[in-house]
PDB file of N, CA and C in Angstrom:
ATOM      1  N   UNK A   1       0.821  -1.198   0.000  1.00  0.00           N
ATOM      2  CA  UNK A   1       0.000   0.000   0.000  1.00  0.00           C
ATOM      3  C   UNK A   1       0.866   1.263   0.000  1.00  0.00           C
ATOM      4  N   UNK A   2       1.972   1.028   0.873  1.00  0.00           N
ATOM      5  CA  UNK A   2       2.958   2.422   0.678  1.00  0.00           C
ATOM      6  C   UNK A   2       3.430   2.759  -0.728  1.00  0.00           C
ATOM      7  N   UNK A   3       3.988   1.742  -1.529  1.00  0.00           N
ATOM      8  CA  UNK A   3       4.339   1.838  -3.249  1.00  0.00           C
ATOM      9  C   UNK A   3       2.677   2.849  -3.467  1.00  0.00           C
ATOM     10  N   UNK A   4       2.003   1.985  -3.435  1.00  0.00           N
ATOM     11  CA  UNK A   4       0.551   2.993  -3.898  1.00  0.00           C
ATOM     12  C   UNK A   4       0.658   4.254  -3.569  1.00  0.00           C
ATOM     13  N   UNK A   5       0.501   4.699  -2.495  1.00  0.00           N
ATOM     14  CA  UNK A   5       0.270   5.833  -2.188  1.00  0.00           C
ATOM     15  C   UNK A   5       1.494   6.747  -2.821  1.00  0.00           C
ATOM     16  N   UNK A   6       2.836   6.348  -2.884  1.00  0.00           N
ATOM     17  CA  UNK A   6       3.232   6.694  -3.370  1.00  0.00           C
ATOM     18  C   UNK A   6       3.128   7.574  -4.397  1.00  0.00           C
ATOM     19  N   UNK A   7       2.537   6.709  -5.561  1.00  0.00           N
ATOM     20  CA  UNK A   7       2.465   6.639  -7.024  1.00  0.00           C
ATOM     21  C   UNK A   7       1.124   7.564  -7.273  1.00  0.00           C
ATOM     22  N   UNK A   8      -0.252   7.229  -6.351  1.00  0.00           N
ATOM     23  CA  UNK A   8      -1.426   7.673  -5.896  1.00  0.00           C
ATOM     24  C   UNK A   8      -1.844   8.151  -4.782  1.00  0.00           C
ATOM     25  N   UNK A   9      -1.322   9.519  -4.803  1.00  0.00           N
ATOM     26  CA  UNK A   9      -1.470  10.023  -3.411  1.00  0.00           C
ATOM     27  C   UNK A   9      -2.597  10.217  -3.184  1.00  0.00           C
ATOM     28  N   UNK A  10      -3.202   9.540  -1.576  1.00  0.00           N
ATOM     29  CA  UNK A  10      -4.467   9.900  -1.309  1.00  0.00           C
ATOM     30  C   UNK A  10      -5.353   8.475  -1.685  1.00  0.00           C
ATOM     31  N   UNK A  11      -4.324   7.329  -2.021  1.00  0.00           N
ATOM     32  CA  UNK A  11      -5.828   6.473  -2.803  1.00  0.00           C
ATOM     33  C   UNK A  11      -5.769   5.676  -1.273  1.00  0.00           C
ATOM     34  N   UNK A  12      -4.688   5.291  -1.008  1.00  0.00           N
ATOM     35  CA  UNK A  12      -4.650   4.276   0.479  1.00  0.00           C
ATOM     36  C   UNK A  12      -6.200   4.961   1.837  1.00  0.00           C
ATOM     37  N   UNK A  13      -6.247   6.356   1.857  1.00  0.00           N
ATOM     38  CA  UNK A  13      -7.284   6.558   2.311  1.00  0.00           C
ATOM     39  C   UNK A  13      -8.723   6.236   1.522  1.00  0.00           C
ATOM     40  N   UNK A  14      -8.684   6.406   0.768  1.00  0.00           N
ATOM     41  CA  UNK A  14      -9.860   5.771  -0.589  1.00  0.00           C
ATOM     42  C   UNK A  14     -10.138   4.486  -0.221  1.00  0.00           C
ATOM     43  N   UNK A  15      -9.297   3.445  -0.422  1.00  0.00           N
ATOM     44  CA  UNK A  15      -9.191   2.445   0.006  1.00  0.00           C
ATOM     45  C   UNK A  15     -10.230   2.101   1.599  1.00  0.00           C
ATOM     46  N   UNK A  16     -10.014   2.966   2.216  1.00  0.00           N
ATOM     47  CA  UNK A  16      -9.511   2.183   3.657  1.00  0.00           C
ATOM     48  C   UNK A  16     -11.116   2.708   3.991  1.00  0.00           C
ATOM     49  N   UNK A  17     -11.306   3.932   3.421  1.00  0.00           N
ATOM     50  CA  UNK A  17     -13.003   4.693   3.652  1.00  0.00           C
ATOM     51  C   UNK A  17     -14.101   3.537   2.635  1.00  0.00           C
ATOM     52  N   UNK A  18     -13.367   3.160   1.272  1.00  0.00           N
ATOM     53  CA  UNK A  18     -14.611   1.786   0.772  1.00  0.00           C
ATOM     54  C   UNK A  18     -14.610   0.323   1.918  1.00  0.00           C
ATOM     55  N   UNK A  19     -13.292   0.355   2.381  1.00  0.00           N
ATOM     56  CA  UNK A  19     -13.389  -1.089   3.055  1.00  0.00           C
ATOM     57  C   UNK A  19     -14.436  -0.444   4.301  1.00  0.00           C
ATOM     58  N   UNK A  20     -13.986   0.534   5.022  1.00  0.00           N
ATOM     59  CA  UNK A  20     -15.577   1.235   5.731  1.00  0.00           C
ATOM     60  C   UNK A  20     -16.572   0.839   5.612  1.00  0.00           C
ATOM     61  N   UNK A  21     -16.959   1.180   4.280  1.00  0.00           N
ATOM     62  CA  UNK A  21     -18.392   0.929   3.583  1.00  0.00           C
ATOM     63  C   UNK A  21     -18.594  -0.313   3.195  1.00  0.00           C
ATOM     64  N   UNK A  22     -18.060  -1.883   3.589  1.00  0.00           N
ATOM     65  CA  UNK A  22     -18.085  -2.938   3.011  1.00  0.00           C
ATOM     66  C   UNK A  22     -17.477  -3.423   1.564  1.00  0.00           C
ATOM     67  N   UNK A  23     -16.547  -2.521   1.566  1.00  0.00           N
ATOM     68  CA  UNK A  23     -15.833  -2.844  -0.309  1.00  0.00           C
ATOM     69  C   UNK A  23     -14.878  -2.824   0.332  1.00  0.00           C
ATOM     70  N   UNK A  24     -14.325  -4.202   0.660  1.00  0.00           N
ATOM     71  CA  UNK A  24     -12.591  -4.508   0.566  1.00  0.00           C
ATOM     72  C   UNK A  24     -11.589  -4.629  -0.521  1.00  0.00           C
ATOM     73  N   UNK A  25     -10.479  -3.697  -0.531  1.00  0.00           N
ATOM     74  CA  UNK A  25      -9.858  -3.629  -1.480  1.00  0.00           C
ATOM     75  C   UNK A  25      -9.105  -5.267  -1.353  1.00  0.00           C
ATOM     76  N   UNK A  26      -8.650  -6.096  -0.415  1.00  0.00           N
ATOM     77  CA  UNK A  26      -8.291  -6.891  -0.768  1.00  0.00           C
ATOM     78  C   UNK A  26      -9.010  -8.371  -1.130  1.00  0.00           C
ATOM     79  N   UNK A  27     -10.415  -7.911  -1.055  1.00  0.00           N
ATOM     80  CA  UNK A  27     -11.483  -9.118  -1.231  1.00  0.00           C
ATOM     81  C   UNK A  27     -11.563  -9.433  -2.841  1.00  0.00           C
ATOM     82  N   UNK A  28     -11.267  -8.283  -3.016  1.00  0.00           N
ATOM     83  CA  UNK A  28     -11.708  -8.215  -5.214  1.00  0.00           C
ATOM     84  C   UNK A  28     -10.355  -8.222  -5.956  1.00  0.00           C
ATOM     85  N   UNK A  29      -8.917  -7.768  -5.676  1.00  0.00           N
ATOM     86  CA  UNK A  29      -8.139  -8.051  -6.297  1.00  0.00           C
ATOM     87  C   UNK A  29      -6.970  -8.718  -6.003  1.00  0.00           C
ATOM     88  N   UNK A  30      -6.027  -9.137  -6.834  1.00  0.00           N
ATOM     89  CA  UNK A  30      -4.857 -10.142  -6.563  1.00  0.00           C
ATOM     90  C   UNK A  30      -3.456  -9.193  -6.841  1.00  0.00           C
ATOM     91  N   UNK A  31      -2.645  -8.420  -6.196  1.00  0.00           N
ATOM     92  CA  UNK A  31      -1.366  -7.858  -6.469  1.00  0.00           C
ATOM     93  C   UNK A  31      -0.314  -8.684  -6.946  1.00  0.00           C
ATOM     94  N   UNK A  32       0.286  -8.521  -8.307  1.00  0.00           N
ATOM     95  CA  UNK A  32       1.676  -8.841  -8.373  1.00  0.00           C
ATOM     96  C   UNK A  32       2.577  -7.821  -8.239  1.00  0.00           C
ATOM     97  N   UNK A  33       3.723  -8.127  -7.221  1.00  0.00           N
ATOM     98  CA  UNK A  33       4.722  -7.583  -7.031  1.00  0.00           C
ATOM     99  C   UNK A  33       6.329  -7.468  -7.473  1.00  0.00           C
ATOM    100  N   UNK A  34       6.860  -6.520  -7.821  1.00  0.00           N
ATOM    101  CA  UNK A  34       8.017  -6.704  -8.227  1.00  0.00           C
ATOM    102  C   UNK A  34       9.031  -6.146  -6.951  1.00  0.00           C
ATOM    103  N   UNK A  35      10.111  -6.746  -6.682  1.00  0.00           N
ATOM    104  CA  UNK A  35      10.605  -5.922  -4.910  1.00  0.00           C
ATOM    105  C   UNK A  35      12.404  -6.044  -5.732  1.00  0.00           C
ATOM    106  N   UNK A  36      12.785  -4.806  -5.068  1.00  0.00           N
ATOM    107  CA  UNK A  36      14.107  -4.620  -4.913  1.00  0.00           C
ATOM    108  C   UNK A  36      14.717  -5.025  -3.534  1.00  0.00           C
ATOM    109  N   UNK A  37      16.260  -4.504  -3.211  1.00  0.00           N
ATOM    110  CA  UNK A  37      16.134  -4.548  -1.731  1.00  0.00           C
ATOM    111  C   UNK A  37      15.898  -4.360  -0.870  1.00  0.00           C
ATOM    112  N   UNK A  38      15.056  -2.912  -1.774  1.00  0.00           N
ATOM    113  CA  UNK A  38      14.514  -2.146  -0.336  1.00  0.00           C
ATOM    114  C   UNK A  38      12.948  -1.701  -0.647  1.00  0.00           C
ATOM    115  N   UNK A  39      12.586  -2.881  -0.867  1.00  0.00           N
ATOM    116  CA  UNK A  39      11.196  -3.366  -0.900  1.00  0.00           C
ATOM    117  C   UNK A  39      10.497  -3.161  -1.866  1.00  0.00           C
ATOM    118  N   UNK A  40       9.363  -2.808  -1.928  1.00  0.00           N
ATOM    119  CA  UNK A  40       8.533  -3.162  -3.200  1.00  0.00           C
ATOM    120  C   UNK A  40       8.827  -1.816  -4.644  1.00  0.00           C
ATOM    121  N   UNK A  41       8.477  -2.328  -5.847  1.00  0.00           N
ATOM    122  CA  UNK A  41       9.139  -1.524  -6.392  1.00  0.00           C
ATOM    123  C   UNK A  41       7.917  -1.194  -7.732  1.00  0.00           C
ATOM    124  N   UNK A  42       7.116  -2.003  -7.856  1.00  0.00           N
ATOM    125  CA  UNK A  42       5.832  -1.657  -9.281  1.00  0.00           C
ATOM    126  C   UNK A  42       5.327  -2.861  -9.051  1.00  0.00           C
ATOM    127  N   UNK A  43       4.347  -2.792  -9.440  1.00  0.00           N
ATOM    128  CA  UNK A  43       2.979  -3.390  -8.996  1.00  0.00           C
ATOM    129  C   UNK A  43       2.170  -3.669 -10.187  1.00  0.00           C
ATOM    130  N   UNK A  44       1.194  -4.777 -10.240  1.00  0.00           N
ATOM    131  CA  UNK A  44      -0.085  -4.864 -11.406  1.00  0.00           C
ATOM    132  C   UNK A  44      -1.239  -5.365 -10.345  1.00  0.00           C
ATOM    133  N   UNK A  45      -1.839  -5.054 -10.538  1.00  0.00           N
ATOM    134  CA  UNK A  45      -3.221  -5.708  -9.701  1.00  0.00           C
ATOM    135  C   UNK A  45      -4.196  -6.238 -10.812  1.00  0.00           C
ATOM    136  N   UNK A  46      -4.798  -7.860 -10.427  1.00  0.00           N
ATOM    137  CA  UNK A  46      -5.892  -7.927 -11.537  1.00  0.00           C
ATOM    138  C   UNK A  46      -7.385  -8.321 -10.799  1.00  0.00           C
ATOM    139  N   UNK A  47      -8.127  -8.021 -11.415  1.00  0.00           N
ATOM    140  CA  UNK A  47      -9.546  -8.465 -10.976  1.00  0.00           C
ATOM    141  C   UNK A  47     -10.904  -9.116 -11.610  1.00  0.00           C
ATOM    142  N   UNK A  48     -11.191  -9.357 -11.101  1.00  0.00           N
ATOM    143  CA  UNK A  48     -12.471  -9.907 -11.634  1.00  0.00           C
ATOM    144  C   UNK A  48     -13.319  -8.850 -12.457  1.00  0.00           C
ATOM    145  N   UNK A  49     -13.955  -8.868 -13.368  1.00  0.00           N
ATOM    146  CA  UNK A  49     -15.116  -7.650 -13.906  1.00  0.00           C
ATOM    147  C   UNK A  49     -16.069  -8.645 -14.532  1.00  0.00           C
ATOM    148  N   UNK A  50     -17.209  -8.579 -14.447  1.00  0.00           N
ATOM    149  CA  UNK A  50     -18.173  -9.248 -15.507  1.00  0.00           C
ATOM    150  C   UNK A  50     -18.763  -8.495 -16.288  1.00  0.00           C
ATOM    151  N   UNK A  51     -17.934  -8.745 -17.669  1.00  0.00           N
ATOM    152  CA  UNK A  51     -19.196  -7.980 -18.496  1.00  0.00           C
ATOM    153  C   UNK A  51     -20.376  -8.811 -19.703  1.00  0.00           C
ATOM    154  N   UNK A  52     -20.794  -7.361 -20.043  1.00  0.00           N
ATOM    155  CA  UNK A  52     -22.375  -8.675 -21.102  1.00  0.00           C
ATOM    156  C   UNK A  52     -21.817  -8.770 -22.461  1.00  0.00           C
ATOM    157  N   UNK A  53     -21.075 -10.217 -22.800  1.00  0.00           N
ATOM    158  CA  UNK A  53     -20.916 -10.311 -24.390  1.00  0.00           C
ATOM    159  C   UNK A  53     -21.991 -11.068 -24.919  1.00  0.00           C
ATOM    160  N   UNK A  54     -22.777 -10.736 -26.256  1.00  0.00           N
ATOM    161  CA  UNK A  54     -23.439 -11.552 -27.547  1.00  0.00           C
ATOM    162  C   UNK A  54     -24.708 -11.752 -26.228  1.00  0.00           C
ATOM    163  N   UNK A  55     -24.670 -10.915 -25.238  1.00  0.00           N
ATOM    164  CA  UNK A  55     -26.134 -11.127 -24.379  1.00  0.00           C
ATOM    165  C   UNK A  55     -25.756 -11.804 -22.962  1.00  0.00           C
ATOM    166  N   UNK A  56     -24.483 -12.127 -22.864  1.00  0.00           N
ATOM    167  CA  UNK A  56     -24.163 -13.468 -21.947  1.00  0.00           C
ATOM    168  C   UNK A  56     -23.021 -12.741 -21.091  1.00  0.00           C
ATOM    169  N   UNK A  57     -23.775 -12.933 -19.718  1.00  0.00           N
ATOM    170  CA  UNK A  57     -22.696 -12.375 -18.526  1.00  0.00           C
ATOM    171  C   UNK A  57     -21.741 -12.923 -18.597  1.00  0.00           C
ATOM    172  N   UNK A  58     -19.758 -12.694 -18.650  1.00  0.00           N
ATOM    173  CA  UNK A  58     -19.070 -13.323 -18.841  1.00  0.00           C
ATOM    174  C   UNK A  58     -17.901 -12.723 -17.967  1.00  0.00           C
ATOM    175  N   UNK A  59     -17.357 -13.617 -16.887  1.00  0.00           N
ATOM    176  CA  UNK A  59     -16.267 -12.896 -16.375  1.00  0.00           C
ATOM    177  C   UNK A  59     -14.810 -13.148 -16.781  1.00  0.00           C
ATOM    178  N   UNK A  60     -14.255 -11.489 -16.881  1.00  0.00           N
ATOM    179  CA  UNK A  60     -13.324 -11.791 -17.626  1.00  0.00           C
ATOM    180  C   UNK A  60     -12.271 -10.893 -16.643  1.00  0.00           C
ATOM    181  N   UNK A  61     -10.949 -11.111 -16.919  1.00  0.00           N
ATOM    182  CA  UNK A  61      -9.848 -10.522 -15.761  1.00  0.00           C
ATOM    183  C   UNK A  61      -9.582  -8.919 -16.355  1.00  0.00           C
ATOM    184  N   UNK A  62      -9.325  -7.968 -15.502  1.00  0.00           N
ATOM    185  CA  UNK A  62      -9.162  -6.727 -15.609  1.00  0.00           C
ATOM    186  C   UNK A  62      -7.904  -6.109 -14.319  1.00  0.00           C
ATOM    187  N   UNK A  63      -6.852  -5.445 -15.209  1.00  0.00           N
ATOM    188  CA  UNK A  63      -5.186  -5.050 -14.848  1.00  0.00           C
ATOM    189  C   UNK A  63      -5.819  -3.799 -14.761  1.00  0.00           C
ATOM    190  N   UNK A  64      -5.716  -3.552 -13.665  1.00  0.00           N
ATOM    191  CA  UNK A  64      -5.735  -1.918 -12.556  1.00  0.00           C
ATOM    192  C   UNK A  64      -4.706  -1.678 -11.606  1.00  0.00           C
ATOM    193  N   UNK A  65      -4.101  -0.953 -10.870  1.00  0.00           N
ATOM    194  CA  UNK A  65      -3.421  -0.389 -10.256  1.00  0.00           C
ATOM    195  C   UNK A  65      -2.149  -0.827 -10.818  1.00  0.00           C
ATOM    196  N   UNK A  66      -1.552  -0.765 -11.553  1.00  0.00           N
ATOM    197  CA  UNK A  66      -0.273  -0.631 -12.012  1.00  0.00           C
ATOM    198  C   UNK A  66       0.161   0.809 -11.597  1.00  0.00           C
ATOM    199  N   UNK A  67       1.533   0.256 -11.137  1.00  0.00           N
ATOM    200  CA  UNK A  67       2.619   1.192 -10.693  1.00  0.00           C
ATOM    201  C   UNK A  67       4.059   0.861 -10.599  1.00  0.00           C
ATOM    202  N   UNK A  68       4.535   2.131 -10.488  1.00  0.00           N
ATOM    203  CA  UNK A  68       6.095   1.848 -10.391  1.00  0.00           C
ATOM    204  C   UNK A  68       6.539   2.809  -9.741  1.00  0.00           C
ATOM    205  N   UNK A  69       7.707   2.518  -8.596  1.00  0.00           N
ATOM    206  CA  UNK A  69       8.222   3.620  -7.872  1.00  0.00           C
ATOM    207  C   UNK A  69       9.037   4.314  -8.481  1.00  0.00           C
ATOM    208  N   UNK A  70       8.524   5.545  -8.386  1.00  0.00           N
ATOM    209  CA  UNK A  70       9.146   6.985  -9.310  1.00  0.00           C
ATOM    210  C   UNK A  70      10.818   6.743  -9.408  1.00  0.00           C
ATOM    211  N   UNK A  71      11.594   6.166  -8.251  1.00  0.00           N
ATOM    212  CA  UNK A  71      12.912   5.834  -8.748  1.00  0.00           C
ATOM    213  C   UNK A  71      13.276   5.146  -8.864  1.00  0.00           C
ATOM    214  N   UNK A  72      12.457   4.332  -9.573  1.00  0.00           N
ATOM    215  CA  UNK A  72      12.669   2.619 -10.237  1.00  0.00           C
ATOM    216  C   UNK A  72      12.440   3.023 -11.961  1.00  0.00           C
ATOM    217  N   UNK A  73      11.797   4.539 -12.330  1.00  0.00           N
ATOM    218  CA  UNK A  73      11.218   3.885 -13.535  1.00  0.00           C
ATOM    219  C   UNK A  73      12.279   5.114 -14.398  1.00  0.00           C
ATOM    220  N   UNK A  74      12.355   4.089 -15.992  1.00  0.00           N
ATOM    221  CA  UNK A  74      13.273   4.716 -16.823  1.00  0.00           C
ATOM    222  C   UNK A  74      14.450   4.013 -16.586  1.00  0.00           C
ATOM    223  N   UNK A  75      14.473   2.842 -15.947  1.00  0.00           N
ATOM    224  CA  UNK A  75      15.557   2.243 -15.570  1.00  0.00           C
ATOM    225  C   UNK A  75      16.095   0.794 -16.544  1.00  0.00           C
ATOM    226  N   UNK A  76      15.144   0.695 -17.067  1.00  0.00           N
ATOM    227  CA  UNK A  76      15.100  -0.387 -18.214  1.00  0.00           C
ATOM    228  C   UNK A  76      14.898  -1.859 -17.486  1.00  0.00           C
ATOM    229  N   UNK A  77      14.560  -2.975 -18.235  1.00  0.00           N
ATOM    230  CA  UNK A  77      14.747  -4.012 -17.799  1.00  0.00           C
ATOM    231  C   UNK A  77      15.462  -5.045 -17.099  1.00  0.00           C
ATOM    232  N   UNK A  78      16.845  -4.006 -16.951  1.00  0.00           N
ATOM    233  CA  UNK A  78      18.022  -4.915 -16.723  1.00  0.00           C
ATOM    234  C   UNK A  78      18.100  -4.874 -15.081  1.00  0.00           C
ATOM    235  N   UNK A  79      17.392  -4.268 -14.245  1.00  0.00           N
ATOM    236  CA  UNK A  79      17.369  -3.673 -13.156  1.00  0.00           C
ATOM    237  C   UNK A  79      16.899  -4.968 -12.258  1.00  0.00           C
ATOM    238  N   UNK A  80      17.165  -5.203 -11.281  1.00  0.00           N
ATOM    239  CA  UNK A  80      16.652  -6.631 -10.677  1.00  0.00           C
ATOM    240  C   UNK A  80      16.220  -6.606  -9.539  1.00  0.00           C
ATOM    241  N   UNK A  81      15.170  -7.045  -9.890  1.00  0.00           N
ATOM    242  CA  UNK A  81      13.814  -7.137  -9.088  1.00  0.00           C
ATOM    243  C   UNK A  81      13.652  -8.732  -9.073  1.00  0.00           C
ATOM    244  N   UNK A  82      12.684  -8.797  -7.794  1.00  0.00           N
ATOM    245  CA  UNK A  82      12.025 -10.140  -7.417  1.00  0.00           C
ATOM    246  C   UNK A  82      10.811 -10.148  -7.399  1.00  0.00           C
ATOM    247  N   UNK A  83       9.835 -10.826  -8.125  1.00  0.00           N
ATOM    248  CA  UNK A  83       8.640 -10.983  -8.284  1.00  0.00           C
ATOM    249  C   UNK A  83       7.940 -12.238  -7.483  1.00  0.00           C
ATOM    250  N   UNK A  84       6.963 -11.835  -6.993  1.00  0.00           N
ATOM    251  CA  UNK A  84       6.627 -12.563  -5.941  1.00  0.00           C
ATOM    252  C   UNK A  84       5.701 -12.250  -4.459  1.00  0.00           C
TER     253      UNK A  84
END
């Protein structure tokens, strides 16, 4: 959540005021993480969405909260991270 806020200042309270209201942010999505040594470093989150194809409710996966820590990025691929 700290990478987040980071990247999205202000969403970790967002967050924390829907889980309030019965919407848990960690009930609906799955984080992948990428970590340096000094901890987490960009992020993908995916989730569930159902939408209506050819008439027919169909659930299909949806990539939201992607991020990257501001001094991780522009760094190219070669940079090493642990995913996990």
């Amino acid at each position: 959540m700290t990478l987040m806020d980071t990247v999205f200042p202000g969403l970790v309270q967002v967050i924390d005021r829907a889980r309030a209201l019965g919407a848990a942010w960690e009930e609906v999505t799955v984080p992948f993480v990428a970590s340096a040594e000094d901890g987490p470093v960009s992020q993908v989150s995916v989730m569930r969405f159902t939408m209506v194809l050819g008439g027919t409710p169909t659930d299909v996966g949806c990539l939201h909260a992607v991020c990257t820590n501001p001094a991780y990025r522009r760094r190219g691929p070669w940079v090493r991270v642990r995913c996990g």
